[in-house]
N, C-alpha and C. Protein backbone atom coordinates (compact mmCIF):
# COMPACT_ATOMS: atom_id res chain seq x y z
N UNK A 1 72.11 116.28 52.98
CA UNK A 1 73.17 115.38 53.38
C UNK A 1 74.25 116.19 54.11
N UNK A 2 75.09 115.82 55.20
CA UNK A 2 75.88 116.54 55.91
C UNK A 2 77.15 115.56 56.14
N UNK A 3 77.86 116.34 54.93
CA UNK A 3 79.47 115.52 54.83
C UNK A 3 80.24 115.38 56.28
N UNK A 4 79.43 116.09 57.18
CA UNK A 4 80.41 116.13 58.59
C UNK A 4 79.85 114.93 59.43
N UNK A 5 78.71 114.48 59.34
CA UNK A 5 78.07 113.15 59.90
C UNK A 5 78.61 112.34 59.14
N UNK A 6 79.07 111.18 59.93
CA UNK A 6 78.94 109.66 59.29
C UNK A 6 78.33 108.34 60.24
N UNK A 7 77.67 107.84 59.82
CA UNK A 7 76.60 106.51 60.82
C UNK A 7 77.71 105.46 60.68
N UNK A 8 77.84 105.06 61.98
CA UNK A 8 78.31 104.08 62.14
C UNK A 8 77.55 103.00 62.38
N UNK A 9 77.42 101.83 62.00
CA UNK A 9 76.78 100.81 62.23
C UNK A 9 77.85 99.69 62.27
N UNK A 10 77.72 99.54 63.64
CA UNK A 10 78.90 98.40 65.26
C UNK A 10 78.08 97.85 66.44
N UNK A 11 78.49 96.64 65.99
CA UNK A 11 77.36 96.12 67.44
C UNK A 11 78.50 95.94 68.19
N UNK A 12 79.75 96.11 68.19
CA UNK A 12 80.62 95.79 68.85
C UNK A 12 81.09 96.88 69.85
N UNK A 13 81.00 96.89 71.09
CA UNK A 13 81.37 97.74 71.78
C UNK A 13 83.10 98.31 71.82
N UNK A 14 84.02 96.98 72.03
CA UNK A 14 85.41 97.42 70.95
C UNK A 14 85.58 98.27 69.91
N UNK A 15 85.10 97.96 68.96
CA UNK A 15 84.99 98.65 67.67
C UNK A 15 84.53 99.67 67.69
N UNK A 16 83.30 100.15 68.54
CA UNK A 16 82.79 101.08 68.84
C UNK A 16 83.67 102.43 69.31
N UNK A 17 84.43 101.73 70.20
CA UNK A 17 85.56 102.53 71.13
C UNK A 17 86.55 102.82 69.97
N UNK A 18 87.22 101.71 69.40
CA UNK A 18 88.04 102.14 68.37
C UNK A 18 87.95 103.20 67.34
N UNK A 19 86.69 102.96 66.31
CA UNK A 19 86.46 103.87 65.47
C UNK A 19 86.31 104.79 66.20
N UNK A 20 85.58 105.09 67.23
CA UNK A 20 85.38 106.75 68.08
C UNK A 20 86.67 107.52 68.30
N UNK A 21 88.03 106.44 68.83
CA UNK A 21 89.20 106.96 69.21
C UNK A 21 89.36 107.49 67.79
N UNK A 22 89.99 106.17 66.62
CA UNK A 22 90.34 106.36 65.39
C UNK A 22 89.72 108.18 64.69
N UNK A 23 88.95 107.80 64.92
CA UNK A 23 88.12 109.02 63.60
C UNK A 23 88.56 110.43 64.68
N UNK A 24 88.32 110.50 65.35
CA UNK A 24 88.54 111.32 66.33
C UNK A 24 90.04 112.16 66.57
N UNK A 25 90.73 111.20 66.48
CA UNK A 25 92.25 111.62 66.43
C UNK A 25 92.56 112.04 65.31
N UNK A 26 92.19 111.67 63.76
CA UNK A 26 92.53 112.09 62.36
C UNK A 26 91.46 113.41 62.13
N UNK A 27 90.10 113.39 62.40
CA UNK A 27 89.13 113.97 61.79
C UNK A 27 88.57 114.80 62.97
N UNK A 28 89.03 115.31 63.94
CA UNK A 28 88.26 116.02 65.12
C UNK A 28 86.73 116.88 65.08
N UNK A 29 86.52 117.10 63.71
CA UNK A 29 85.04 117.42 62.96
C UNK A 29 84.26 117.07 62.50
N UNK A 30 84.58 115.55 62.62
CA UNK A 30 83.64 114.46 62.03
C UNK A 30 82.72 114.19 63.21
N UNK A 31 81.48 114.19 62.88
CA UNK A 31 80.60 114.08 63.92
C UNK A 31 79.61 112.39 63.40
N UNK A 32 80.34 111.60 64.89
CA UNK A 32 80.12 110.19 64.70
C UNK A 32 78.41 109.94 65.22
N UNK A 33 77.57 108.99 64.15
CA UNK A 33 76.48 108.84 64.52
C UNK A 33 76.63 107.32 64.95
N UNK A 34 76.03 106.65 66.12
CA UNK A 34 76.65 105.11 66.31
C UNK A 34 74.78 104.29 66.64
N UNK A 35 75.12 103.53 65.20
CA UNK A 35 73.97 102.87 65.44
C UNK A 35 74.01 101.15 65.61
N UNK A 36 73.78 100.89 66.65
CA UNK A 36 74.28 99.29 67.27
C UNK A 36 73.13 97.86 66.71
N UNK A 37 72.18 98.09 65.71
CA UNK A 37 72.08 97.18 65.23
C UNK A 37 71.27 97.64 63.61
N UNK A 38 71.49 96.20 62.72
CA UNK A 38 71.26 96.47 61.43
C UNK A 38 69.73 97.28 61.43
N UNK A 39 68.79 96.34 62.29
CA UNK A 39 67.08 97.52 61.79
C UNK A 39 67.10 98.46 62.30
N UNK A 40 68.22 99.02 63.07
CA UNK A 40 67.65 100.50 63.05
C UNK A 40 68.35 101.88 61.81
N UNK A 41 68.50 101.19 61.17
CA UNK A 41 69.63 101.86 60.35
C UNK A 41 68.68 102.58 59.31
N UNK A 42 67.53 101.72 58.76
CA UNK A 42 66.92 102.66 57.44
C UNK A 42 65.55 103.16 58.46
N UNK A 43 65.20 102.95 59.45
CA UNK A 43 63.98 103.85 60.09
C UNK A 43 64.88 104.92 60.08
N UNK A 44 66.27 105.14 60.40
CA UNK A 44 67.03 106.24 60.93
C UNK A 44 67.27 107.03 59.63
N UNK A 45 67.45 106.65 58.41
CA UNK A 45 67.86 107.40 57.47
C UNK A 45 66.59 107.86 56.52
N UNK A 46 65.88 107.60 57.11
CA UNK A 46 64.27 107.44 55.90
C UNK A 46 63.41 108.50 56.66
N UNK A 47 63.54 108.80 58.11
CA UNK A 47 63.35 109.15 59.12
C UNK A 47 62.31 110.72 58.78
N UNK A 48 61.38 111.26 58.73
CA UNK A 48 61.10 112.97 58.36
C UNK A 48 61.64 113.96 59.08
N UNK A 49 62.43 114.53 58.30
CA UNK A 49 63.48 115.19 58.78
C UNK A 49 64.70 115.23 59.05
N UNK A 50 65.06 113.87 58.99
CA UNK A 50 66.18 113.44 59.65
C UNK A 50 67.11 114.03 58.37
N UNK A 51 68.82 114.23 59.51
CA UNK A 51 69.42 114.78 58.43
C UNK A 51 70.11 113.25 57.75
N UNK A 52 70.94 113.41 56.70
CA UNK A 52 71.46 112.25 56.26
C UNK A 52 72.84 112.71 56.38
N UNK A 53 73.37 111.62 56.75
CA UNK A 53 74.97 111.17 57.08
C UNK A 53 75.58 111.20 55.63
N UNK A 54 77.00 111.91 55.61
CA UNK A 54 77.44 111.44 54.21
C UNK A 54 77.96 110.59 54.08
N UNK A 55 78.31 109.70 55.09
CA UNK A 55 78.23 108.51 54.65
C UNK A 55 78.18 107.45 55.85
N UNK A 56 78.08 105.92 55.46
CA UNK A 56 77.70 104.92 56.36
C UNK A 56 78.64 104.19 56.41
N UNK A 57 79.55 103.67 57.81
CA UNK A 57 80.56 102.83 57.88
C UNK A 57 79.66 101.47 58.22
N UNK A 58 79.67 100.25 57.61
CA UNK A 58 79.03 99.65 58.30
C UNK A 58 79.35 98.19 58.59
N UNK A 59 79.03 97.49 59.76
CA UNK A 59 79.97 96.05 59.60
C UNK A 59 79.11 95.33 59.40
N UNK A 60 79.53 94.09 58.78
CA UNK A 60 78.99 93.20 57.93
C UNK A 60 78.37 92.07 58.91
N UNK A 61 79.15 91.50 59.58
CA UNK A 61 78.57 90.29 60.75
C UNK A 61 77.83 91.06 62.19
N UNK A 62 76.64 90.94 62.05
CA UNK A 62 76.24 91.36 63.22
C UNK A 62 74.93 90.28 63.53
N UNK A 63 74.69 90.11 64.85
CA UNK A 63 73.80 89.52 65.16
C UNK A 63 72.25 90.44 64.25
N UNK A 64 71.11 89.22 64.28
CA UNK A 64 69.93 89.51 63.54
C UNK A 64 70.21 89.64 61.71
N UNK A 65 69.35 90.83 61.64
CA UNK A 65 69.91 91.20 60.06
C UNK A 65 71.70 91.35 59.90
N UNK A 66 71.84 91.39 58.73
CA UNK A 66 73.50 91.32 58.18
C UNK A 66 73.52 92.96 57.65
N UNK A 67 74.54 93.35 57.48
CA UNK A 67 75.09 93.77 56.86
C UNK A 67 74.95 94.35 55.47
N UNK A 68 74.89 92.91 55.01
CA UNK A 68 74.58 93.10 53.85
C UNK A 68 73.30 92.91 53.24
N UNK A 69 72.14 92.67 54.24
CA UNK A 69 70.79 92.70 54.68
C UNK A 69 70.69 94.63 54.20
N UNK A 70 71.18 95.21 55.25
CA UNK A 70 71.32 96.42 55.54
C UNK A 70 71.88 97.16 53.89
N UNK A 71 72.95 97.06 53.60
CA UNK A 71 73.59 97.16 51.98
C UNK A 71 72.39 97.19 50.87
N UNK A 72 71.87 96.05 51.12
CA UNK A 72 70.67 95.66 50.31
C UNK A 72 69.49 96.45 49.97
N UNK A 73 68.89 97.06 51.59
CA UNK A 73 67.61 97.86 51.77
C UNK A 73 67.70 99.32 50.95
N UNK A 74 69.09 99.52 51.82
CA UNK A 74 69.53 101.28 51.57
C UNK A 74 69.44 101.38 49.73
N UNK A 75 70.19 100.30 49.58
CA UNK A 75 70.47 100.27 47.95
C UNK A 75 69.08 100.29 47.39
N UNK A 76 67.98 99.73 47.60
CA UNK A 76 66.61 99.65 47.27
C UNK A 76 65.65 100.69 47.42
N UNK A 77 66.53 101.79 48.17
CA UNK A 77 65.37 102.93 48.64
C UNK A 77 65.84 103.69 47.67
N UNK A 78 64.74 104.37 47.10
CA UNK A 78 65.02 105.94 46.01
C UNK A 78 65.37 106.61 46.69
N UNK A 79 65.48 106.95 47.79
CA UNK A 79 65.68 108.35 48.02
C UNK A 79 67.12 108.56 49.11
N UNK A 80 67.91 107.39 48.77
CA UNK A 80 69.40 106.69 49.46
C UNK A 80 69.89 106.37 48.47
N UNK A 81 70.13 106.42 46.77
CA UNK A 81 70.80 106.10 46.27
C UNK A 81 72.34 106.71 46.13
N UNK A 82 72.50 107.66 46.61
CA UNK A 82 73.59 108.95 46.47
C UNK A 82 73.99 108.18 47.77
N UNK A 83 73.98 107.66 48.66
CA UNK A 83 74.14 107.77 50.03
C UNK A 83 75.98 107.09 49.97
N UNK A 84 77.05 107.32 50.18
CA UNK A 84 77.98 106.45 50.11
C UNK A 84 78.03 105.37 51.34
N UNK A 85 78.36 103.91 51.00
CA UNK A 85 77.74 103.05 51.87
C UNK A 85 79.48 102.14 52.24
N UNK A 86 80.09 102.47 52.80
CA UNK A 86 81.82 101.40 52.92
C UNK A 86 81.32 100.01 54.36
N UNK A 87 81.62 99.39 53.47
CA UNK A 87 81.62 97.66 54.44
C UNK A 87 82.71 97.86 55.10
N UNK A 88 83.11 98.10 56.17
CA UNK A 88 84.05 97.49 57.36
C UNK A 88 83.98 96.79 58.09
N UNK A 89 85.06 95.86 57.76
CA UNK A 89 84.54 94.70 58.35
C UNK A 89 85.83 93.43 58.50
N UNK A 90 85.41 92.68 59.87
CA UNK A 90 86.94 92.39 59.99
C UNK A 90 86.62 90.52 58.75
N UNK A 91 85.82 90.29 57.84
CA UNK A 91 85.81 89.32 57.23
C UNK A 91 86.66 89.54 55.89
N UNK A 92 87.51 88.58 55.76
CA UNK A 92 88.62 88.85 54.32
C UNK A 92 87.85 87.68 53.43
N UNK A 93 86.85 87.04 53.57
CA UNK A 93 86.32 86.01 52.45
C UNK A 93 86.05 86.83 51.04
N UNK A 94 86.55 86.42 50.16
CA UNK A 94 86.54 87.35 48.87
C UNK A 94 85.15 87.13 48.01
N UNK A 95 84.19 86.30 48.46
CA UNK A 95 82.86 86.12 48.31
C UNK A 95 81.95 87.04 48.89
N UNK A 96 82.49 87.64 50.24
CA UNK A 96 81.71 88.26 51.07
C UNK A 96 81.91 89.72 50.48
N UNK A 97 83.29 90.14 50.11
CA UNK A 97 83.39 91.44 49.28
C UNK A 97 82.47 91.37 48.10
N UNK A 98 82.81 90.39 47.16
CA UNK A 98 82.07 90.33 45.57
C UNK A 98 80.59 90.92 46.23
N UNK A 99 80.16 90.10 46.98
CA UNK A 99 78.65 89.99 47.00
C UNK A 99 78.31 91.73 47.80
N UNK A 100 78.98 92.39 48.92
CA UNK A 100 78.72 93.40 48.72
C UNK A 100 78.89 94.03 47.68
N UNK A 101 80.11 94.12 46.80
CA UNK A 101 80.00 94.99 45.64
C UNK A 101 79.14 94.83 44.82
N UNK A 102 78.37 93.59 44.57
CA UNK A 102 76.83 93.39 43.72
C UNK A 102 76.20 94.17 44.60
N UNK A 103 76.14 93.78 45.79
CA UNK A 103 74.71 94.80 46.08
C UNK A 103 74.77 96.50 46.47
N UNK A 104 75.95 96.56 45.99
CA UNK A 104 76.23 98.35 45.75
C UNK A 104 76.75 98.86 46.82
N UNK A 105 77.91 98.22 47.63
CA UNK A 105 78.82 98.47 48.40
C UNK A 105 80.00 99.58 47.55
N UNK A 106 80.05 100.90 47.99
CA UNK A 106 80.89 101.59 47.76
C UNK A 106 82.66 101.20 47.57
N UNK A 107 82.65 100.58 48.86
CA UNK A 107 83.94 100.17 49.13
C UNK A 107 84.05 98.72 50.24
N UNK A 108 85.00 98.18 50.18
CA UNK A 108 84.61 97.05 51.51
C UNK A 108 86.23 97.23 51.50
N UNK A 109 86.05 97.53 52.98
CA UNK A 109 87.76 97.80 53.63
C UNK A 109 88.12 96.55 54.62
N UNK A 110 89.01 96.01 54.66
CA UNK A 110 88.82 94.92 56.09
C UNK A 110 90.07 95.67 57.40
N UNK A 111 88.89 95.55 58.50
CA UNK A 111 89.58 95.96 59.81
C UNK A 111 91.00 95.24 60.53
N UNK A 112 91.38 96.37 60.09
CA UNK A 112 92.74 95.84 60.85
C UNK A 112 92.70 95.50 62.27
N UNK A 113 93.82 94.61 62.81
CA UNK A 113 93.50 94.71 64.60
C UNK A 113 94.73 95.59 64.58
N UNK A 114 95.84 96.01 64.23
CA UNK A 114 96.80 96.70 64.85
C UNK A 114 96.01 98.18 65.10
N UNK A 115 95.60 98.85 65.98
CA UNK A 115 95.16 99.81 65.67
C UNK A 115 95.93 101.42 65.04
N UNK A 116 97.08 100.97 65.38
CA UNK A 116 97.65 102.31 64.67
C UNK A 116 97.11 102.46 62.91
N UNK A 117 97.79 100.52 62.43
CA UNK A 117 96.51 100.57 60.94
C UNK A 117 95.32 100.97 60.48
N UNK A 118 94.37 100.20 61.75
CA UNK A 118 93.10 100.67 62.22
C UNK A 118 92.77 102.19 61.63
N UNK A 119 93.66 103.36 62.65
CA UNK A 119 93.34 104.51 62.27
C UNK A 119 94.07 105.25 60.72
N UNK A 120 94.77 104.71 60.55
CA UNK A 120 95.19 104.97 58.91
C UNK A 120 94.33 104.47 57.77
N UNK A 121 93.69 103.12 58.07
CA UNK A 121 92.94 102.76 57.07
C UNK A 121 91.61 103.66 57.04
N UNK A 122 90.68 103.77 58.49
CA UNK A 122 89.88 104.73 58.39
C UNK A 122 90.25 105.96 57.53
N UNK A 123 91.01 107.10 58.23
CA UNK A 123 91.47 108.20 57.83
C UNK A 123 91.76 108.17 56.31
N UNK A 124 92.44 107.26 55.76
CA UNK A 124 92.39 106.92 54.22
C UNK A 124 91.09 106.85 53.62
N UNK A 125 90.46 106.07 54.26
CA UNK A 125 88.97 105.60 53.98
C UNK A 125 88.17 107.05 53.51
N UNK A 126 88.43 107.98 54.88
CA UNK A 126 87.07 108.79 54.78
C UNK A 126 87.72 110.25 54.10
N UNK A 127 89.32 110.14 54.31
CA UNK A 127 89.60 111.23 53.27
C UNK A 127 89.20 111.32 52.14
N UNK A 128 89.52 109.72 51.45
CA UNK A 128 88.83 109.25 49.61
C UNK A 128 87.70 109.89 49.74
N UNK A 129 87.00 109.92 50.60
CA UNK A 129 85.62 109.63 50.11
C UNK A 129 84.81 110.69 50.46
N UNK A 130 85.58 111.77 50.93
CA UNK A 130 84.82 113.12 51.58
C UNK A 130 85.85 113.62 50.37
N UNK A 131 86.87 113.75 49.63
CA UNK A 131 87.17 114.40 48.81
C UNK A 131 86.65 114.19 47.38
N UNK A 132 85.90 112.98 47.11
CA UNK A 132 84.77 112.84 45.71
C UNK A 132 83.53 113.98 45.81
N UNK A 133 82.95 114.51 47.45
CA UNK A 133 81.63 115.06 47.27
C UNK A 133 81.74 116.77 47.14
């Protein structure tokens, strides 16, 4: 596992740009992996050889599989259980959190639009969570 990778999973080209700026400006050593839809996410982490990300930002509404489609699989594989998995995501329905946290959502953060927040909530986000490993 390589605490300096983290997978992003954004079908959103915005968001895309954002988190790249965001993480970038707080974390200049974080090396962003950007994966633009839910099935390619566990060929990528299951992968022989492949290294593993320490962790997965991932958004919840995306065209095809969900999110929490995606939440679901990773959580089901033996050999991804360690993997830390944070929902970002711009949905505040408090059903949509519960139900990731059943299916073993680390954290579920909701995206701010101000982006100065934007990059504080990240940077909060991935400080927590690179200082547990």
């Amino acid at each position: 596992m390589n605490e300096d990778l983290i997978m992003v999973v954004e079908d959103s080209d915005e968001d895309v740009e954002a988190i790249d700026r965001a993480i970038g400006r707080t974390h200049p050593g974080i090396r962003l992996e950007f994966v633009r839809s839910a099935a390619e996410v566990l060929p990528r982490l299951t992968a022989d050889g492949a290294t593993r990300p320490g962790m997965v930002l991932l958004d919840l509404n995306m065209p095809g599989e969900s999110g929490l489609d995606v939440l679901r699989r990773v959580r089901a594989h033996p050999d991804l259980t360690g993997l830390t998995m944070v929902v970002f995501t711009s949905s505040e329905d408090p059903a949509e959190a519960d139900a990731c946290y059943a299916a073993g959502a680390d954290s579920y953060i909701y995206k701010p639009i101000n982006f100065a927040l934007f990059q504080t909530v990240l940077r909060q986000t991935l400080d927590y969570w690179r200082s547990r490993t």
